[in-house]
N, C-alpha and C. Protein backbone atom coordinates (compact mmCIF):
# COMPACT_ATOMS: atom_id res chain seq x y z
N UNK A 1 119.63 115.14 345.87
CA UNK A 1 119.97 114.06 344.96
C UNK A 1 118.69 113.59 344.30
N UNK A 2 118.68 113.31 343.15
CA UNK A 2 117.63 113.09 342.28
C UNK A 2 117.74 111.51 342.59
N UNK A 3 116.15 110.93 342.51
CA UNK A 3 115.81 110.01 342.34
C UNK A 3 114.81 109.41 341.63
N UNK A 4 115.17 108.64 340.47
CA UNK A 4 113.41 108.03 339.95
C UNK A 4 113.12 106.66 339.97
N UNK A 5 112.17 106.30 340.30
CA UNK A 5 111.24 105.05 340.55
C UNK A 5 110.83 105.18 339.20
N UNK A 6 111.01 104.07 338.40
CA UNK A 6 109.91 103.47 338.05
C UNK A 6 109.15 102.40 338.34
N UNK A 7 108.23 102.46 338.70
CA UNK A 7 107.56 101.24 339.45
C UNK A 7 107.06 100.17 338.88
N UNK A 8 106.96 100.41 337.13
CA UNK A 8 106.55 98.98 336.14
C UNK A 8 107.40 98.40 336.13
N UNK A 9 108.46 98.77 335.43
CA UNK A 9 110.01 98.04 335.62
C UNK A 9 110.43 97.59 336.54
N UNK A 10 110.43 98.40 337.71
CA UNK A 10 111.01 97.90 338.79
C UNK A 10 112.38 98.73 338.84
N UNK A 11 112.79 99.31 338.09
CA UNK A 11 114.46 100.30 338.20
C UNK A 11 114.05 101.13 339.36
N UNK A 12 115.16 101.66 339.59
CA UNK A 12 115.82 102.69 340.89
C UNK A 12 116.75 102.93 339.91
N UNK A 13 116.91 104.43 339.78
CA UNK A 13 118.18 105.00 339.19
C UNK A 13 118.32 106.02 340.06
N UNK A 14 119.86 105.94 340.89
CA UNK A 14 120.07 106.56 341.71
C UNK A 14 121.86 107.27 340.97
N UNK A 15 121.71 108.91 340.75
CA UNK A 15 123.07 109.35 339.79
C UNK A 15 124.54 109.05 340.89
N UNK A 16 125.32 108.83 339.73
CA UNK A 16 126.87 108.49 340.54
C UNK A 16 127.10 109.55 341.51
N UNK A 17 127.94 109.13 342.47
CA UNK A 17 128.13 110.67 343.37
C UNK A 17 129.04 112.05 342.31
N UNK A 18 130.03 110.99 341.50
CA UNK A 18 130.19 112.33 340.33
C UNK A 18 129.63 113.27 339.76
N UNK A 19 128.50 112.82 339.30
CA UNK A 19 127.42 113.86 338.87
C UNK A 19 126.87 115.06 339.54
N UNK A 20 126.41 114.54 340.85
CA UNK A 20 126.17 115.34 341.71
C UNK A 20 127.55 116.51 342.59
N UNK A 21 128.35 115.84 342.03
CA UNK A 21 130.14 117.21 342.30
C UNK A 21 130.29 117.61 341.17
N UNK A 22 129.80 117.87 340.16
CA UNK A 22 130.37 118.39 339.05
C UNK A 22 130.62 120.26 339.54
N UNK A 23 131.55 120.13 338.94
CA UNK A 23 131.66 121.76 339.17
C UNK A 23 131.07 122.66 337.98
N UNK A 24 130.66 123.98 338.67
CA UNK A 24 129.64 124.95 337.94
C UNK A 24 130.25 125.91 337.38
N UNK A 25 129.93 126.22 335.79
CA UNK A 25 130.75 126.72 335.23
C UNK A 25 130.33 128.63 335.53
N UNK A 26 131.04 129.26 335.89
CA UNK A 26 130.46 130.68 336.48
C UNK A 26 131.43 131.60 335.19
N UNK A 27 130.71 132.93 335.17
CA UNK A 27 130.91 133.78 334.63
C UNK A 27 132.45 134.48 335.11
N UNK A 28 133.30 134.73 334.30
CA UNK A 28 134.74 135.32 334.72
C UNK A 28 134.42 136.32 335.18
N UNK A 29 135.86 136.81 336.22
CA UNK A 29 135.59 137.54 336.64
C UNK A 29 136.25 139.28 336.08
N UNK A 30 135.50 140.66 336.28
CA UNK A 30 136.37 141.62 335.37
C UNK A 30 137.63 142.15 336.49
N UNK A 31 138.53 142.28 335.51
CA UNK A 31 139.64 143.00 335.96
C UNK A 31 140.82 141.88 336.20
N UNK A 32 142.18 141.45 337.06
CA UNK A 32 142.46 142.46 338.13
C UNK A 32 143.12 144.25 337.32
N UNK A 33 142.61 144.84 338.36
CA UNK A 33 143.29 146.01 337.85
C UNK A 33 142.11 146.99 336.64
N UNK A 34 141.36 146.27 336.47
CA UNK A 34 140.48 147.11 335.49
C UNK A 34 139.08 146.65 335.08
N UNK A 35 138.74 147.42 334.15
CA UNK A 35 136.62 146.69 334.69
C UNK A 35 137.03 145.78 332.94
N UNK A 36 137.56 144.95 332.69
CA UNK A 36 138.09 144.00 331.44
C UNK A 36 137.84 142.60 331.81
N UNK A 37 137.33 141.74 330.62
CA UNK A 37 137.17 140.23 331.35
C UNK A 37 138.94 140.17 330.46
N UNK A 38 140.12 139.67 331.68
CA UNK A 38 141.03 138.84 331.26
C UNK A 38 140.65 137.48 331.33
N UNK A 39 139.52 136.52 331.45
CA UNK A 39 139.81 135.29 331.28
C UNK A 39 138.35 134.52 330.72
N UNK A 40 138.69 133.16 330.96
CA UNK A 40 137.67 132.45 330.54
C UNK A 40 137.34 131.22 331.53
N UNK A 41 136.40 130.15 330.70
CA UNK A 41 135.70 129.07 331.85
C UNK A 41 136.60 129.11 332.92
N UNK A 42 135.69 130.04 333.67
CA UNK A 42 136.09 130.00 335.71
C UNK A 42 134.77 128.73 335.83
N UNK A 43 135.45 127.80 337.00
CA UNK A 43 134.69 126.75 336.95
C UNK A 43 134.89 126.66 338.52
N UNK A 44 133.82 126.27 339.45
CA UNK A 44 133.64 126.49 340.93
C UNK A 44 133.24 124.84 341.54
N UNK A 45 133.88 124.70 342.29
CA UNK A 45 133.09 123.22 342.94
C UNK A 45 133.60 122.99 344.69
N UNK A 46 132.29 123.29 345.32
CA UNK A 46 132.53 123.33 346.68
C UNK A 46 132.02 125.25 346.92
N UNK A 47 132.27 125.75 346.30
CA UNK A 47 132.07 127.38 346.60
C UNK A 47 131.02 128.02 345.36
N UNK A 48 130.60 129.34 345.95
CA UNK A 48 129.73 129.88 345.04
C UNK A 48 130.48 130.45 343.56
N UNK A 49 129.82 130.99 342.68
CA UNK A 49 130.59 131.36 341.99
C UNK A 49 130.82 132.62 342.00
N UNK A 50 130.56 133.34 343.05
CA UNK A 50 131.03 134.71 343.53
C UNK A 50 131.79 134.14 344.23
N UNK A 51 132.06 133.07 345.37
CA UNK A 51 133.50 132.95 346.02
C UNK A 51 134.32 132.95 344.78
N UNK A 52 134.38 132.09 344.03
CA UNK A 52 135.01 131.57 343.24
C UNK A 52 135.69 133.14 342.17
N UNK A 53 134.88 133.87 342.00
CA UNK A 53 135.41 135.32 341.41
C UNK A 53 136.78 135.79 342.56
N UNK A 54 135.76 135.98 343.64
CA UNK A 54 137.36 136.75 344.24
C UNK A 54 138.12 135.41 344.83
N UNK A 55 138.13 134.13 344.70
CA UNK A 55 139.57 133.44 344.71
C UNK A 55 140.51 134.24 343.49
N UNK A 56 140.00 134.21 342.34
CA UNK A 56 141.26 133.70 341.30
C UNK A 56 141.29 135.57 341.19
N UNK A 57 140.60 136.35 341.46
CA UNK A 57 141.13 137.97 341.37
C UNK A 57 142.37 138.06 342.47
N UNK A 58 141.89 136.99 344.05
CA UNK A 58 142.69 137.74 344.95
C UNK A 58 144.16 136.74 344.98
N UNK A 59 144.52 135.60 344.04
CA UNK A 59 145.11 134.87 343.82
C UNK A 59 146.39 135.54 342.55
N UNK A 60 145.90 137.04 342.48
CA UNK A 60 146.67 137.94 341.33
C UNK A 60 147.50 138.82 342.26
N UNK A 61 147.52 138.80 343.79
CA UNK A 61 147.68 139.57 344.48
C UNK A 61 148.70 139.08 345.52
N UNK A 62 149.44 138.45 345.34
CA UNK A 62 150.43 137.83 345.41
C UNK A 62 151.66 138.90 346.41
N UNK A 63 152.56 138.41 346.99
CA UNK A 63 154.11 139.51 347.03
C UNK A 63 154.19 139.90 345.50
N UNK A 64 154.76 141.72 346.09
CA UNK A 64 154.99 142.52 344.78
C UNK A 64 153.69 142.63 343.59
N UNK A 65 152.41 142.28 343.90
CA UNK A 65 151.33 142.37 343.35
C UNK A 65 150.93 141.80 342.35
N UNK A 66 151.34 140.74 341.95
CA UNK A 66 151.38 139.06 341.56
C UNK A 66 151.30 138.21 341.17
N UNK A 67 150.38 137.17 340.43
CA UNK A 67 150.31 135.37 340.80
C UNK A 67 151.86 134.70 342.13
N UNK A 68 151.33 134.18 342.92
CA UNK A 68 152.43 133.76 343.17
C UNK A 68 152.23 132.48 343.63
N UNK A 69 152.99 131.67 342.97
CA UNK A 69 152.45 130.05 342.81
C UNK A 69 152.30 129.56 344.07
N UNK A 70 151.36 128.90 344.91
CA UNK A 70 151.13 127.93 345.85
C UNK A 70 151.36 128.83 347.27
N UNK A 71 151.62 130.42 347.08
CA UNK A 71 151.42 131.01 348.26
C UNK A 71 149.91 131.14 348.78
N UNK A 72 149.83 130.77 349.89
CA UNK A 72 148.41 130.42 350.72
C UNK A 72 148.10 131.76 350.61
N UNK A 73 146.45 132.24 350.90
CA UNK A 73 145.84 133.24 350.70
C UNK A 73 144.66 133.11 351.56
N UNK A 74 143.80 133.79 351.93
CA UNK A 74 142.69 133.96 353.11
C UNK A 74 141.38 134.26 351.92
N UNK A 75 140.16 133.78 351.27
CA UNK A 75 138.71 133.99 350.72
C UNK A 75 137.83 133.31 351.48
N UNK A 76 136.87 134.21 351.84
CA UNK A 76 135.31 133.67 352.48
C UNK A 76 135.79 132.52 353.56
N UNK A 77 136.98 132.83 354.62
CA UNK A 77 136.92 132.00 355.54
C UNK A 77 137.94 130.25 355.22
N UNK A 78 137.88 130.80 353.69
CA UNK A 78 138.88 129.30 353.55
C UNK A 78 140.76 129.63 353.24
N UNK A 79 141.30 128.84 353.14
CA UNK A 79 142.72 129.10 353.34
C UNK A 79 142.78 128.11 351.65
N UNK A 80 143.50 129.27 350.75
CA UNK A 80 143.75 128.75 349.02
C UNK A 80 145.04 128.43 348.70
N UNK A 81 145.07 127.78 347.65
CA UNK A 81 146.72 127.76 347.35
C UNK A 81 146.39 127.28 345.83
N UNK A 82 147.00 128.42 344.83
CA UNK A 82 146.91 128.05 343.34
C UNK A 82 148.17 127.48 343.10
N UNK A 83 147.57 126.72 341.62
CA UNK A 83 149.03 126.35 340.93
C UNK A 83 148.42 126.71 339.38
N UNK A 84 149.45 127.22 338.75
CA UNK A 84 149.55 127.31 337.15
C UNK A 84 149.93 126.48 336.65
N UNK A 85 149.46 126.36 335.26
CA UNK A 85 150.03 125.30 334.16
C UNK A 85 151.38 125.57 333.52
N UNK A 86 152.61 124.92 333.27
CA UNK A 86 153.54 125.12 332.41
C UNK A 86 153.24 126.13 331.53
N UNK A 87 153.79 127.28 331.01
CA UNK A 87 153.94 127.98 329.41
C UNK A 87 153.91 127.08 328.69
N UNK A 88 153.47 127.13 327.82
CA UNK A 88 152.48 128.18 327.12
C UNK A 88 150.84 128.67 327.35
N UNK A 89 150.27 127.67 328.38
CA UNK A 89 149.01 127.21 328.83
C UNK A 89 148.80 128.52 329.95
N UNK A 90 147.45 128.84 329.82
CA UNK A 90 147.82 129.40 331.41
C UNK A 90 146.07 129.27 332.09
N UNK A 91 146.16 127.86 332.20
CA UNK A 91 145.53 127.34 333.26
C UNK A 91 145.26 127.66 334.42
N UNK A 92 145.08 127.49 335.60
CA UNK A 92 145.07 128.21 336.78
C UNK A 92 144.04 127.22 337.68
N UNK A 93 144.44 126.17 338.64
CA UNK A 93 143.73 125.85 339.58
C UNK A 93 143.97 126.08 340.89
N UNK A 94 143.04 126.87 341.71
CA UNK A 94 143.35 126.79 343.22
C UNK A 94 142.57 125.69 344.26
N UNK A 95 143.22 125.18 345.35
CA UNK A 95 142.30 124.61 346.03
C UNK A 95 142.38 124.97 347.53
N UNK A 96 141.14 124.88 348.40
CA UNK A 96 140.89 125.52 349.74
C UNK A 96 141.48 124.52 350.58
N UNK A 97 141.39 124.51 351.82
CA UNK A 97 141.22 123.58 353.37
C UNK A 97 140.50 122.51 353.15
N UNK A 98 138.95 123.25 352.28
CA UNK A 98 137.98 122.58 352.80
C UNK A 98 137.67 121.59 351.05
N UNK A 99 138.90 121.31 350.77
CA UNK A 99 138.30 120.96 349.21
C UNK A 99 137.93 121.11 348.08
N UNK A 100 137.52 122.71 347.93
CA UNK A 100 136.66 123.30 347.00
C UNK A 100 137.65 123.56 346.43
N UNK A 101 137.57 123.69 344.88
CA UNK A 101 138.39 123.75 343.95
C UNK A 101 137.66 124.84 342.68
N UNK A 102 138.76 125.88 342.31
CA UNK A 102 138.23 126.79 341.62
C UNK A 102 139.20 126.90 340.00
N UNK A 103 138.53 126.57 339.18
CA UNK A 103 139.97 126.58 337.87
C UNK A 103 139.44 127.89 336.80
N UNK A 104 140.35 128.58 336.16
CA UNK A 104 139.89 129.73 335.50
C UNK A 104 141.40 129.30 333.85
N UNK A 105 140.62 129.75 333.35
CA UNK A 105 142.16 130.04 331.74
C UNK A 105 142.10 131.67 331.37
N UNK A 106 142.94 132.01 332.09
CA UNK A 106 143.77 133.42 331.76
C UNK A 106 143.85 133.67 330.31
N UNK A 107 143.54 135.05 329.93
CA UNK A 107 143.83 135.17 328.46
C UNK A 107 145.22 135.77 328.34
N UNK A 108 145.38 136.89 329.27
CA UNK A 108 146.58 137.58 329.32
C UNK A 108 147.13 137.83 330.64
């Protein structure tokens, strides 16, 4: 956590705890199914952004090979569960056990 003194003034500026959770915007991930970026801002908070790649790849992998809404899933030790946005949108947030939250926008 960042902190600055200034000591003429007399301030302490200490950042909101928001700032310091912001989630990190990571590079999509390619495929499922092929070396192709299908998506865009994959955004990670609580996990790396390599966890965060194989959440939303292994979140395609569903029964019958997939999305399948809010069925739990096993990445890096945490237990996931996505939800999609209404059509026409295709949003995509999952979240772990432990909090961490991973959101991606599907192109196709």
């Amino acid at each position: 956590m960042a902190v600055i003194l200034l000591t003429i003034t007399g301030l302490v500026f200490f950042p909101s705890p928001a700032l310091s959770r912001a989630a990190t915007s990571c590079r999509p991930p390619r495929g499922p199914g092929d070396n192709l970026v299908h998506s865009s801002n994959l955004k990670a908070k609580g996990v790396s952004c390599r966890v965060a790649r194989r959440v939303v790849l292994a979140s395609t992998k569903g029964p019958r090979g997939r999305f399948s809404e809010g069925t739990p899933f096993r990445v890096a030790n945490q237990r996931w569960h996505c939800y999609a946005s209404p059509f026409p949108s295709s949003h995509q947030r999952c979240t772990s056990s432990t909090r961490a939250v991973v959101s991606i926008v599907w192109a196709d």
